[in-house]
C-alpha atoms as a PDB file:
ATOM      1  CA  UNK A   1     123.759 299.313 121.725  1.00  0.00           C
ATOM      2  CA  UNK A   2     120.579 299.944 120.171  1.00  0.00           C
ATOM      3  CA  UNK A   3     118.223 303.096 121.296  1.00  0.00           C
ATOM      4  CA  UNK A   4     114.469 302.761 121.653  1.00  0.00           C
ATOM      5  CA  UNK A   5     113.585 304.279 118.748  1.00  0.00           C
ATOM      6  CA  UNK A   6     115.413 301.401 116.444  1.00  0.00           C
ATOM      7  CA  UNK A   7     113.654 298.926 118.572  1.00  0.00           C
ATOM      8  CA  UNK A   8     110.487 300.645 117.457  1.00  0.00           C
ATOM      9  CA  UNK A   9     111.285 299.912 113.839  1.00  0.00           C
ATOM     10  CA  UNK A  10     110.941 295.925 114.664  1.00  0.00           C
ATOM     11  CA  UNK A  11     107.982 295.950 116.470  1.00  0.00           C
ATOM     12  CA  UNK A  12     106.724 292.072 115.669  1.00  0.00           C
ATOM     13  CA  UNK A  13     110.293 291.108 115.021  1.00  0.00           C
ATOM     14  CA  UNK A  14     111.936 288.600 117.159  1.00  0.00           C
ATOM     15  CA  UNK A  15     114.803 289.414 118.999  1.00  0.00           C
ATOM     16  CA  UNK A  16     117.648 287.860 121.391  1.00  0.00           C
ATOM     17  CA  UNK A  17     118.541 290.177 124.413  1.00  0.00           C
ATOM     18  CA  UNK A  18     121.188 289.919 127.214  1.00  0.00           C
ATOM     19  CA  UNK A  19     121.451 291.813 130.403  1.00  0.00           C
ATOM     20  CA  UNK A  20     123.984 293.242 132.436  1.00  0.00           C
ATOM     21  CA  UNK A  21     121.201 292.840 135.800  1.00  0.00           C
ATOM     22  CA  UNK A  22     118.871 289.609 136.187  1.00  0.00           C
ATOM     23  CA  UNK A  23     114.889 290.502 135.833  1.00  0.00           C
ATOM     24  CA  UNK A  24     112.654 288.005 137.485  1.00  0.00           C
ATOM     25  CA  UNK A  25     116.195 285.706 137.908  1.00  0.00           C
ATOM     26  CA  UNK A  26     117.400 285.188 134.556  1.00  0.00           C
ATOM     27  CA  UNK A  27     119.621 287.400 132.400  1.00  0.00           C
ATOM     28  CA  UNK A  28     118.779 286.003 128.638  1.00  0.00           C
ATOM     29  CA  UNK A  29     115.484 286.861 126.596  1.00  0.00           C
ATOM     30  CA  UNK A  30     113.651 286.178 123.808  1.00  0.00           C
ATOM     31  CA  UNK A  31     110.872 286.483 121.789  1.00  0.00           C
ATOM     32  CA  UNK A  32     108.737 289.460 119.547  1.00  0.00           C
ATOM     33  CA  UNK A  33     109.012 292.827 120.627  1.00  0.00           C
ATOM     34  CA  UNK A  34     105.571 294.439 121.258  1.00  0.00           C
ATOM     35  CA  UNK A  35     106.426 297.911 122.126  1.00  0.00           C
ATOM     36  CA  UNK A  36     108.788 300.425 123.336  1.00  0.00           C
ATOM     37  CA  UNK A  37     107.855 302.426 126.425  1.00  0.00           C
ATOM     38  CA  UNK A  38     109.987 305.517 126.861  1.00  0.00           C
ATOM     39  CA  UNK A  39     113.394 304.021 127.389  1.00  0.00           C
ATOM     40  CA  UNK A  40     112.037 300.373 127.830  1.00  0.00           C
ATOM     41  CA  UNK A  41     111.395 297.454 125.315  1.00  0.00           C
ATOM     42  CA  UNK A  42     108.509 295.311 126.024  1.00  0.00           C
ATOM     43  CA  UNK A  43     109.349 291.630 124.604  1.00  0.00           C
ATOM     44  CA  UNK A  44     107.005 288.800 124.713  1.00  0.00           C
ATOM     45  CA  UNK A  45     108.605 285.352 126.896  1.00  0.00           C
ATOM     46  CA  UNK A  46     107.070 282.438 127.330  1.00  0.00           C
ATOM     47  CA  UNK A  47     103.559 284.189 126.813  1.00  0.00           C
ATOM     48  CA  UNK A  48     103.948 287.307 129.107  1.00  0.00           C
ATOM     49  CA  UNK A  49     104.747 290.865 128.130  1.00  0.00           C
ATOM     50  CA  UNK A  50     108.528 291.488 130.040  1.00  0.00           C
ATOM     51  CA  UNK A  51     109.503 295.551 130.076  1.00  0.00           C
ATOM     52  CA  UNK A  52     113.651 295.709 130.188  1.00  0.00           C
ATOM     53  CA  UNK A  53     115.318 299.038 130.363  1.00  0.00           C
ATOM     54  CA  UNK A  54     117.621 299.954 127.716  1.00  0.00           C
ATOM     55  CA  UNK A  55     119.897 300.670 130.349  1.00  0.00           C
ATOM     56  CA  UNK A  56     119.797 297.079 131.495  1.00  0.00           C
ATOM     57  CA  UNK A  57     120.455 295.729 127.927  1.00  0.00           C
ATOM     58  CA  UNK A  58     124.540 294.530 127.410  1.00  0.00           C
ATOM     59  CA  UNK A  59     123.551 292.650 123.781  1.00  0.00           C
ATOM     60  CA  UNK A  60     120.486 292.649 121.396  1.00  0.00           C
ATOM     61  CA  UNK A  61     119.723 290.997 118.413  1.00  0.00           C
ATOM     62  CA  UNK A  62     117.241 290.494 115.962  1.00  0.00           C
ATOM     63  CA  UNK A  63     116.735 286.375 115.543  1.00  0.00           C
ATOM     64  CA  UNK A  64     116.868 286.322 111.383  1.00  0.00           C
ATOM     65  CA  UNK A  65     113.336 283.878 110.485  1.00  0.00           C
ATOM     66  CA  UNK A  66     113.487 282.231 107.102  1.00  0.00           C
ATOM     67  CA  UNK A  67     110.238 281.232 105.260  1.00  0.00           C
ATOM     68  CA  UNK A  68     109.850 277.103 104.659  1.00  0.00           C
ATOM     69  CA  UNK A  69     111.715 275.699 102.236  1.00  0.00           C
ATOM     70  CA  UNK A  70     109.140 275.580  98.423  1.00  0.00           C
ATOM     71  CA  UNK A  71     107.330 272.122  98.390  1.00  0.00           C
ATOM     72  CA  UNK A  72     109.445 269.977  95.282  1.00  0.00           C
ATOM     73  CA  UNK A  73     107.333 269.610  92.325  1.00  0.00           C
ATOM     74  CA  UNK A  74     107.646 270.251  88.717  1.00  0.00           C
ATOM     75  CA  UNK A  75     110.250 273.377  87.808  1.00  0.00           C
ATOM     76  CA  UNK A  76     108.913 275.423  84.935  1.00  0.00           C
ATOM     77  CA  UNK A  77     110.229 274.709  81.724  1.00  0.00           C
ATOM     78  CA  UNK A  78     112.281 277.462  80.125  1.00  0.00           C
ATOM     79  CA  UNK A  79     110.675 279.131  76.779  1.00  0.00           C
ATOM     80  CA  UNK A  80     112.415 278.427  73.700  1.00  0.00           C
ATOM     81  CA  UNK A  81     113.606 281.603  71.898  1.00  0.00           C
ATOM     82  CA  UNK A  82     112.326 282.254  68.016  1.00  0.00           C
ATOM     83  CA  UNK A  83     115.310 281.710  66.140  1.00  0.00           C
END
């Protein structure tokens, strides 16, 4: 499981987390991570900050966030080589 200092290296990240204990009824979170307080993450749901003990945690995981596909359009032409 990951400590609170890792978590601290992802701040703005987002990340999937599951816990062993519900928190305000539901077990499954995500969203960015804003900060780590002591042993706690602070995550961002649905628009409010959540704190979850590291304790409470049973999986975590960053959510990987690819950039747009590049619009089509002309490819650059290779150079001819000076033969």
């Amino acid at each position: 499981m990951y400590t609170p200092a890792q978590f601290a290296r992802f701040i703005g990240q987002q990340a999937k987390l599951e816990l062993n204990l519900p928190l305000d009824g539901r077990r499954r979170f995500q969203g960015p991570i804003l900060a780590v307080e002591g042993d706690a993450v602070v995550i961002e749901q649905d628009g409010v900050a959540v704190k979850i003990a590291s304790g409470n945690m049973h999986k975590a995981k960053l959510v990987a966030e690819f950039a747009p596909p590049a619009k089509p359009g002309k490819t650059p032409k290779k150079a001819k080589s000076d033969k």
